[in-house]
Every structure is written in structure tokens, then in C-alpha cells.
Protein backbone atom coordinates (compact mmCIF):
# COMPACT_ATOMS: atom_id res chain seq x y z
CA UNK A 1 -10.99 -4.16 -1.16
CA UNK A 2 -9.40 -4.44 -4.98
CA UNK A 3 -12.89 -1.76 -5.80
CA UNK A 4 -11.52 1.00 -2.87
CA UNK A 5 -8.27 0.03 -4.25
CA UNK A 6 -9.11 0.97 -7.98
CA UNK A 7 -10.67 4.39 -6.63
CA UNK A 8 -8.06 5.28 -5.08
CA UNK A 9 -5.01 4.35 -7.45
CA UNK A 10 -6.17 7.45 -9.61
CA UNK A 11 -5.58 9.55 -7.03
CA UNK A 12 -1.43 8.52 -7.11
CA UNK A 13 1.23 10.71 -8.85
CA UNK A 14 3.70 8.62 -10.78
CA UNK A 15 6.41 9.29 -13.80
CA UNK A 16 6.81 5.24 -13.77
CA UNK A 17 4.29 3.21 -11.78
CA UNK A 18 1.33 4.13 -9.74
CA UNK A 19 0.94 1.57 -6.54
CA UNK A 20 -2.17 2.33 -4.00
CA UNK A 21 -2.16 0.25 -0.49
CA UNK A 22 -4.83 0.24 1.80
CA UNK A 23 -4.52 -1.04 5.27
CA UNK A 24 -7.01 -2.92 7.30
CA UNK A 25 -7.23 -3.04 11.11
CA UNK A 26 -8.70 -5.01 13.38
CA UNK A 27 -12.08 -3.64 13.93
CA UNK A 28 -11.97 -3.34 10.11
CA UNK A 29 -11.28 0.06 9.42
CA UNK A 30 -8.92 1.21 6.34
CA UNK A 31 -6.91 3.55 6.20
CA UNK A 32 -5.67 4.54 2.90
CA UNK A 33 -2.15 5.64 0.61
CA UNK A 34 -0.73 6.40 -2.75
CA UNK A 35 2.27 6.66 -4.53
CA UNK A 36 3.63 10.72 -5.10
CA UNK A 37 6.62 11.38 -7.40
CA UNK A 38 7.83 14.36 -8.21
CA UNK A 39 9.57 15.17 -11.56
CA UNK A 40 13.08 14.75 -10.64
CA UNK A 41 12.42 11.27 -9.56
CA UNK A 42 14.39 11.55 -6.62
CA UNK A 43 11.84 12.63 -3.51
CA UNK A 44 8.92 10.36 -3.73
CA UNK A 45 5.99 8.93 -0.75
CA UNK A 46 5.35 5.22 -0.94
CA UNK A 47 1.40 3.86 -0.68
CA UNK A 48 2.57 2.27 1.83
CA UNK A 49 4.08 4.96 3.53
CA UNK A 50 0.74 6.76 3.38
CA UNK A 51 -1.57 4.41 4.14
CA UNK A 52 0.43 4.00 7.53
CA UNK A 53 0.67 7.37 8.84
CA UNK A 54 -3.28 7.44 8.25
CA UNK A 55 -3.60 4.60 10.10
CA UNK A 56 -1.12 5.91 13.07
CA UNK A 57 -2.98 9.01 13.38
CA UNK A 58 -6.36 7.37 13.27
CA UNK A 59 -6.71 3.64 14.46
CA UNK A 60 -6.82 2.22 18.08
CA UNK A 61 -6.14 -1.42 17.29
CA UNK A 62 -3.48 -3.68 15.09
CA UNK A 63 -2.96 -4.28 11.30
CA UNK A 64 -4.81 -6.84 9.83
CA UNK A 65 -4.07 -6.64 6.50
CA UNK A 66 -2.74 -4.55 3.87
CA UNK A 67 -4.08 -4.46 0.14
CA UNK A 68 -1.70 -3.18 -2.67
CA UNK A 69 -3.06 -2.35 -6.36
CA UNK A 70 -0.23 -1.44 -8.93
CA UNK A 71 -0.52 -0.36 -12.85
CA UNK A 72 2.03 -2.32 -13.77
CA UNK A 73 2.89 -5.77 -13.94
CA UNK A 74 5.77 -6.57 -11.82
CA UNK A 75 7.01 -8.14 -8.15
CA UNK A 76 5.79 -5.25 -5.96
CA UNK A 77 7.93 -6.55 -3.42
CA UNK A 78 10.80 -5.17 -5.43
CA UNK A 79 9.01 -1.92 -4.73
CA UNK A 80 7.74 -1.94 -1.26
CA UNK A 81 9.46 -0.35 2.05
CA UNK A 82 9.42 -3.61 3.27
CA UNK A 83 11.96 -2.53 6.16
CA UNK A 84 9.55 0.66 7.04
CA UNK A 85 6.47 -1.86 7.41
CA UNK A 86 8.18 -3.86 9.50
CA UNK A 87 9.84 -0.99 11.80
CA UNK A 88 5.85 0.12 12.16
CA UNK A 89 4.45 -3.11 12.46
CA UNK A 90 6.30 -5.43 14.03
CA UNK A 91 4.40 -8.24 13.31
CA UNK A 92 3.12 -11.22 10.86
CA UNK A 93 0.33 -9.73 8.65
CA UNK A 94 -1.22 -10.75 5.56
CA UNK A 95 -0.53 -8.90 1.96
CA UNK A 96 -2.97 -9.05 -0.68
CA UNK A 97 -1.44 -7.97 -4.03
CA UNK A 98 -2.87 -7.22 -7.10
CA UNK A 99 -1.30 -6.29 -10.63
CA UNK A 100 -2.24 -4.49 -13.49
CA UNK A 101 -4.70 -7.20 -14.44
CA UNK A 102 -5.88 -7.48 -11.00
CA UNK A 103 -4.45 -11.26 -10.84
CA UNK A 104 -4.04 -11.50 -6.81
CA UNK A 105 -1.02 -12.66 -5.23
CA UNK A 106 -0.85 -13.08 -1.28
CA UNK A 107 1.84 -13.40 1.18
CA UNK A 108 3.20 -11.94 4.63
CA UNK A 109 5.34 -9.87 6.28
């Protein structure tokens, strides 16, 4: 996933921190998200945030996992809509984060 996840990462539009999140169902399909902020900093869309209405308009079956690749190096669950996630999917799934230097971190939600 961390070579989708690289792809895709470009893609984001960031004045701080680029994050990309990709989220895998059960039949293993992904569904895909970036970061977007606009210049004012104010109004931005989370990976996460992406990644999950791609995967409500598209996917038949339940979360799996969900991948997360930042530019930076710091606690991306500082950064995450943890409370949207959970609102979506309202259950325990595996995270698989990596950093700037791809170092991989995993936990749940």
C-alpha cells in the first residue's frame, strides 16, 4: 500500500503538511484521499475525509484498513478526524501509518 500511497500524496494540496489515506475494504478494494488547503488556511478536506466518501459512494462491504502517508514527521493522530472516522465507521479497524521516512507505525481505532 505505502507505493499507491506515495502516488497519490503528490496529488494533495497543502501550505503545511501533505497527508494521503487510503482505505481498504473487505473484498480488498481501496478507495483513495488527500489533503486540500486553501490559502487562507481556514477551509481545508482531510485524506481521510476523502478517502471515505470514495469508499461510501463505491464499496459494498466494511473497512478493513486504512493506510496514511504524511510529508512530515509528526503524530498524525494529532491530525486525523479521529471523531469523523469513528461517526462513519463505527468499528475497531487497523491504521497503518507512515512518516516522512516511511518508518510505519500501526494502531486502531
Amino acid at each position: 500500500m505505502l507505493e499507491e500511497l506515495k502516488k497519490i500524496i503528490e496529488n494533495s494540496i497543502s501550505y503545511s503538511y501533505k497527508i494521503a489515506c487510503i482505505i481498504e475494504d473487505e473484498d480488498n478494494n481501496i478507495y483513495k484521499g488527500v489533503s486540500i488547503q486553501n490559502a487562507c488556511l481556514r477551509d481545508m478536506i482531510s485524506a481521510e475525509q476523502g478517502a471515505i466518501a470514495n469508499y461510501l459512494i463505491n464499496s459494498k462491504t466494511k473497512v478493513k484498513n486504512i493506510y496514511f502517508l504524511t510529508d512530515k514527521d509528526f503524530d498524525i493522530y494529532r491530525y486525523l478526524r479521529v471523531d469523523f472516522i469513528k461517526e462513519i465507521i463505527n468499528y475497531q479497524i487497523k491504521v497503518y501509518y507512515y512518516d516522512k521516512n516511511y518508518s510505519l507505525k500501526i494502531g486502531e481505532l
